[in-house]
Protein backbone atom coordinates (compact mmCIF):
# COMPACT_ATOMS: atom_id res chain seq x y z
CA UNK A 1 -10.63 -6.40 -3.14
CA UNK A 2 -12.94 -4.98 -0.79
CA UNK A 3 -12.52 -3.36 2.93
CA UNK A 4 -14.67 -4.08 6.23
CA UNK A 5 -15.92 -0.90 7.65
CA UNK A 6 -17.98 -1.11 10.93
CA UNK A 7 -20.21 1.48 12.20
CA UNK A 8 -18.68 3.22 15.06
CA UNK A 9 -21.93 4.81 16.20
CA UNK A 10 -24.05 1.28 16.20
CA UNK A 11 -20.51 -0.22 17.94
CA UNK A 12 -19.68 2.15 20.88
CA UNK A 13 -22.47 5.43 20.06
CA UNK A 14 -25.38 6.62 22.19
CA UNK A 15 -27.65 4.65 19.72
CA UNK A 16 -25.11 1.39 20.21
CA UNK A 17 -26.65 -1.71 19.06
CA UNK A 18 -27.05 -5.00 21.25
CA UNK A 19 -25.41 -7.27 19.25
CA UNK A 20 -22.30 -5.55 17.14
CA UNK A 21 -22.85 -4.84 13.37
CA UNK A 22 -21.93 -6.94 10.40
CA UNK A 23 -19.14 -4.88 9.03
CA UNK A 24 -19.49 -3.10 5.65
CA UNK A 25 -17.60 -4.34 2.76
CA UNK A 26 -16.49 -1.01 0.23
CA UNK A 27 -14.63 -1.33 -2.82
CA UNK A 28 -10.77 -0.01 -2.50
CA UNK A 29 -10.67 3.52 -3.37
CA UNK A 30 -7.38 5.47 -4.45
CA UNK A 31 -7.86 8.62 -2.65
CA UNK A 32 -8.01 6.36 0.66
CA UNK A 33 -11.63 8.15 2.23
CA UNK A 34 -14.87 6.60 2.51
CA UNK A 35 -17.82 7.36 2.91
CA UNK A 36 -20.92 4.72 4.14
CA UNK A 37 -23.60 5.76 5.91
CA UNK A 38 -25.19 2.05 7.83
CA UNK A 39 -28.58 0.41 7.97
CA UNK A 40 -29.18 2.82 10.97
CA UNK A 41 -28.74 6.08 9.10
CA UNK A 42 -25.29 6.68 10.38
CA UNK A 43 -22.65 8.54 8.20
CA UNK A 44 -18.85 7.18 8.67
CA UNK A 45 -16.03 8.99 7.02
CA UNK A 46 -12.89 7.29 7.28
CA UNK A 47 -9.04 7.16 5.78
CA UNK A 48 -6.83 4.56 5.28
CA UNK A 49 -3.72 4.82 6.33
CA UNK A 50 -1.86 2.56 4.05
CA UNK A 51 0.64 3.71 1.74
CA UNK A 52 -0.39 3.69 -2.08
CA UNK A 53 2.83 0.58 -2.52
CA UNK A 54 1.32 -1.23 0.46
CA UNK A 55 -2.03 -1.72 -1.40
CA UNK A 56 -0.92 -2.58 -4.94
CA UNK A 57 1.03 -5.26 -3.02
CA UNK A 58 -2.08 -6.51 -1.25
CA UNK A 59 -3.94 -5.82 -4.80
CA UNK A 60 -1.58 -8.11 -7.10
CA UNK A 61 -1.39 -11.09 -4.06
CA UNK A 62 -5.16 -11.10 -4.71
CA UNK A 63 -5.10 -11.38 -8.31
CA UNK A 64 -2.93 -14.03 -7.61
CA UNK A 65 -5.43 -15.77 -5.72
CA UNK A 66 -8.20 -14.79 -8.00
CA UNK A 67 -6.21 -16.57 -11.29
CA UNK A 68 -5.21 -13.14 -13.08
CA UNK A 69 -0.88 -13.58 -12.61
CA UNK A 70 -0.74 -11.16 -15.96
CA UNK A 71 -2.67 -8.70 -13.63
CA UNK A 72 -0.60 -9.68 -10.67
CA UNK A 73 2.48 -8.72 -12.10
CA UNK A 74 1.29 -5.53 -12.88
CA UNK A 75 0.05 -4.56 -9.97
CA UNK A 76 3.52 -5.64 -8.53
CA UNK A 77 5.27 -3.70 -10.72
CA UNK A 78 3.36 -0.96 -9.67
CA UNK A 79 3.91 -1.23 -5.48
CA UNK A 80 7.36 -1.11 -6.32
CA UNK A 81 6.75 1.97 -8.21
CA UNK A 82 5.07 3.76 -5.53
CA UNK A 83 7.81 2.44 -3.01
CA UNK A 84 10.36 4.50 -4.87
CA UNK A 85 8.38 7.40 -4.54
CA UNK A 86 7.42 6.86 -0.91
CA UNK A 87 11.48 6.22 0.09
CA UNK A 88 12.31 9.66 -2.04
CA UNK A 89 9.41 11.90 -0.03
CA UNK A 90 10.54 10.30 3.71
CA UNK A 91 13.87 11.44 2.59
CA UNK A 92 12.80 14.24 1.37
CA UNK A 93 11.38 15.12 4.25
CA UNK A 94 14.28 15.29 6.26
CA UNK A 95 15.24 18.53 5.00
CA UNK A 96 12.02 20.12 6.09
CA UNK A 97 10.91 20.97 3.19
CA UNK A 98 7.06 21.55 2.42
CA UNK A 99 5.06 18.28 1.20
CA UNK A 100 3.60 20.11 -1.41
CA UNK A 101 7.16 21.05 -2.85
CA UNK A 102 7.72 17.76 -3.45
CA UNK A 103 4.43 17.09 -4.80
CA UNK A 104 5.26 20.00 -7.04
CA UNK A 105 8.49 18.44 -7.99
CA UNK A 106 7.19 14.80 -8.14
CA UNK A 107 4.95 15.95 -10.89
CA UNK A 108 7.73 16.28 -13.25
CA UNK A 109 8.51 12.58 -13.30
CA UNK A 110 5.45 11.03 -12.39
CA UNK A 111 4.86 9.76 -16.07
CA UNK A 112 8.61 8.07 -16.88
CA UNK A 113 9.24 5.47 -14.48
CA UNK A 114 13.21 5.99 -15.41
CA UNK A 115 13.06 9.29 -13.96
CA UNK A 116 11.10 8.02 -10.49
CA UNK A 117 14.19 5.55 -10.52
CA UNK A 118 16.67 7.65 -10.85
CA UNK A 119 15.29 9.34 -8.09
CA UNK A 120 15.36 6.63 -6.15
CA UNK A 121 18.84 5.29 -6.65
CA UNK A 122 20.31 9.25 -5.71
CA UNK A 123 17.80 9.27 -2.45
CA UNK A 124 19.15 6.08 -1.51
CA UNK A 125 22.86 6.62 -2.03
CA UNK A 126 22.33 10.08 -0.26
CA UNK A 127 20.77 8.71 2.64
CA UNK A 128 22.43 5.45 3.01
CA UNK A 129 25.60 5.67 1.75
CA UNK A 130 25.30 2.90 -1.30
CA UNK A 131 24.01 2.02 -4.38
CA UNK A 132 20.72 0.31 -3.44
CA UNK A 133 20.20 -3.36 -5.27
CA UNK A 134 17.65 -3.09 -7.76
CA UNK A 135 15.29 -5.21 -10.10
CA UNK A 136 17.48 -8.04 -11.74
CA UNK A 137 17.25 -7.87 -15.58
CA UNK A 138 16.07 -11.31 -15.97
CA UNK A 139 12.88 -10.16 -13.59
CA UNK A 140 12.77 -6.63 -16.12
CA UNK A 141 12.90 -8.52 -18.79
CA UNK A 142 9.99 -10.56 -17.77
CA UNK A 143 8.20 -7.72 -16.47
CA UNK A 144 8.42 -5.93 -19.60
CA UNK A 145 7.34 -8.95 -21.36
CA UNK A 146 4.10 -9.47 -19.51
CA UNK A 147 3.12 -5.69 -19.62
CA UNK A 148 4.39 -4.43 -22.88
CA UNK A 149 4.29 -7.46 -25.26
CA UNK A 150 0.90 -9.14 -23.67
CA UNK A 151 2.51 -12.56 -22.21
CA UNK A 152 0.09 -14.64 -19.74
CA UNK A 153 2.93 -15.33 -17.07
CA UNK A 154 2.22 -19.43 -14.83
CA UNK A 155 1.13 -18.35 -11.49
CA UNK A 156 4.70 -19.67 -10.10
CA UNK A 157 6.26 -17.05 -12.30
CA UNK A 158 3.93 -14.63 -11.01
CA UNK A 159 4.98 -15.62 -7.70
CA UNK A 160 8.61 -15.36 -7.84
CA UNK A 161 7.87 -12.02 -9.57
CA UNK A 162 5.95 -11.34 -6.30
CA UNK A 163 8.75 -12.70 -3.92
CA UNK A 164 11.20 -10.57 -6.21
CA UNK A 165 9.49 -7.10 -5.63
CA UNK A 166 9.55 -8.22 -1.44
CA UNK A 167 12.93 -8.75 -1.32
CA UNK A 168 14.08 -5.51 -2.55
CA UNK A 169 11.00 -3.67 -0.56
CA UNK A 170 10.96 -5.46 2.43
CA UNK A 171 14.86 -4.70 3.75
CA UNK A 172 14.67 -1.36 2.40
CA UNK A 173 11.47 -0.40 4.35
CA UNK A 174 12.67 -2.19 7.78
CA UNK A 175 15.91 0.42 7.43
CA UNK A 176 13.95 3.64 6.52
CA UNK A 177 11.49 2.97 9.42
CA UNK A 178 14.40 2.20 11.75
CA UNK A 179 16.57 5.31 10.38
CA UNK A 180 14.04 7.57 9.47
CA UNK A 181 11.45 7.14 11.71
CA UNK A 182 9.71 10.53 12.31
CA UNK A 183 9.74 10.92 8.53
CA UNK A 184 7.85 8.12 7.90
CA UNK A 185 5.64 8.98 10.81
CA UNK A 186 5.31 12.45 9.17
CA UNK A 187 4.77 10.97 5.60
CA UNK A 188 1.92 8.52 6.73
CA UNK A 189 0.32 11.68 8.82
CA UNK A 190 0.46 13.70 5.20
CA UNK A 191 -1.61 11.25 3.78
CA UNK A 192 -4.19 11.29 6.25
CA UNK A 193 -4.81 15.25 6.13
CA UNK A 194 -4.74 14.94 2.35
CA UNK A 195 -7.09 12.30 2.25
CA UNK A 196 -9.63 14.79 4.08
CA UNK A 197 -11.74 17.21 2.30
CA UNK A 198 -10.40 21.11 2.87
CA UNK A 199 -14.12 21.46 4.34
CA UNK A 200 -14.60 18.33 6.17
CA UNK A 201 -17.18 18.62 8.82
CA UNK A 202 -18.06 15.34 9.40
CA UNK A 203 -15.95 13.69 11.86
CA UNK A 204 -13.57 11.45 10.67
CA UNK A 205 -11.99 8.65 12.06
CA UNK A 206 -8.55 6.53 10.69
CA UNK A 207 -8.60 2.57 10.15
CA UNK A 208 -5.42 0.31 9.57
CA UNK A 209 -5.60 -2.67 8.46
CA UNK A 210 -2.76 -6.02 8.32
CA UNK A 211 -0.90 -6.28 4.51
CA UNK A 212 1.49 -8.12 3.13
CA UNK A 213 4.46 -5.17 2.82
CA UNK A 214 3.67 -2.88 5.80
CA UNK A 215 4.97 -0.21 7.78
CA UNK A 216 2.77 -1.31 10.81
CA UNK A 217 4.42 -4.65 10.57
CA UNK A 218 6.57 -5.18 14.36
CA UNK A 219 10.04 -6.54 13.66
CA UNK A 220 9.78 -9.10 16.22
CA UNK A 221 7.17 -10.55 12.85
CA UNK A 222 9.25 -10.34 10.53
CA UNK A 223 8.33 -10.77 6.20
CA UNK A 224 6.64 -13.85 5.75
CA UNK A 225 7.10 -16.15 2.15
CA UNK A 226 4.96 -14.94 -0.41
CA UNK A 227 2.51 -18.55 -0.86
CA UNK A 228 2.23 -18.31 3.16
CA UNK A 229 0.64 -15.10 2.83
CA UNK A 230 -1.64 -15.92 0.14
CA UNK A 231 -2.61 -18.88 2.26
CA UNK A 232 -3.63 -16.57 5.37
CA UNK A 233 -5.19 -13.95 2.85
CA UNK A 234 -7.32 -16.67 1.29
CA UNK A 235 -8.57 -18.04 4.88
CA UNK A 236 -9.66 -14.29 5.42
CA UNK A 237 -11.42 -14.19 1.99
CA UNK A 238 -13.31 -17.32 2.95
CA UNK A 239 -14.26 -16.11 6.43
CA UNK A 240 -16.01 -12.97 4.85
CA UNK A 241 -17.72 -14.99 1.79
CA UNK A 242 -18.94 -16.88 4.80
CA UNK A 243 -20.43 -13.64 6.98
């Protein structure tokens, strides 16, 4: 999976180019900065502002495409992963507490996936008033079957893992952005000044770009099936192989 990146300088700079650069295509980093400096000499710095869930999503949907479900499924497992954490710091956050106190506290359950859900299940019920639905354990049971004992999953199977993991995220996320707005606002501004270097001098700009599970999605558009977006994401795939 890789990211287009156009130079700002050669777009809308005092040395802007005639005809508008070919973007830049960069390999998906997990700090969310990069770096590129273009054909013209120009450095870009610039962050990401998609959550870490939001991109294993995107990440597993193209290993999909690619032919790897095993490697799908994983990555899927994954988003959901980082979803728990991401719901537990907005709430977090509500409190007022310090981002690196819960990065502190994080750190103590960041290797058992038990503990991260457990977290989960007392941040929802604290902020929300219920149990939330989880994982069914015919879709654990095939999750833990694909990661733990090696099985090659059909790419349906991968697929209804896929449509699985959106239909606990995707309600979830819609309420949290709804209820907790300026917590997720703060959360996804967190990111952004820990993506930067303590020392940055170069300036830095922010990109966004369209995925599958978002919290830049409007809710006038609404979650879209699973095989619809692997349709649009493999029209966009075939549009840069073209360029």
């Amino acid at each position: 999976m890789r990211l287009p990146f156009t130079c700002m300088d050669c777009t809308f700079g005092e040395d802007k180019l005639p005809v508008p650069p070919y973007p830049t295509y960069v390999e998906l980093k997990d700090d969310g900065r990069y770096e590129f400096t273009c054909p013209q000499g120009h450095k870009t710095v610039t962050i990401l502002q998609q959550q870490k869930f939001e991109l294993l999503f995107e990440i597993g949907a193209y290993a999909l495409i690619d032919g790897y479900y095993r490697e799908s499924v994983a990555s899927f497992t994954a988003a959901l992963e980082r979803f728990y954490e991401f719901f537990v710091r907005v709430v977090f956050l509500q409190e007022k507490q310090e981002n690196s106190t819960f990065n502190e506290a994080w750190k103590m359950m960041s290797s058992q996936s038990e503990r991260q859900l457990g977290a989960y299940i007392a941040s929802y019920l604290m902020a929300f008033k219920s149990p939330p639905t989880l994982l069914s354990n015919s879709k654990i049971k095939f999750r833990n079957s694909v990661i733990h004992k090696g099985v090659i999953p059909s790419k349906q199977e991968a697929i209804q893992f896929g449509e699985a993991i959106m239909d606990l995220i995707n309600p979830v996320l819609s309420r949290l952005i709804e209820e907790y707005s300026e917590e997720v606002q703060q959360a996804t501004f967190n990111h952004l000044i820990n993506s930067r270097k303590p020392d940055e001098q170069q300036p830095t700009g922010t990109m966004s770009m369209p995925t599958i599970i978002s919290l830049t999605r409007s809710k006038e558009e609404g979650p879209k099936p699973l095989e619809e977006c692997l349709e649009n994401l493999q029209w966009w795939r075939d549009r840069w192989h073209h360029n």
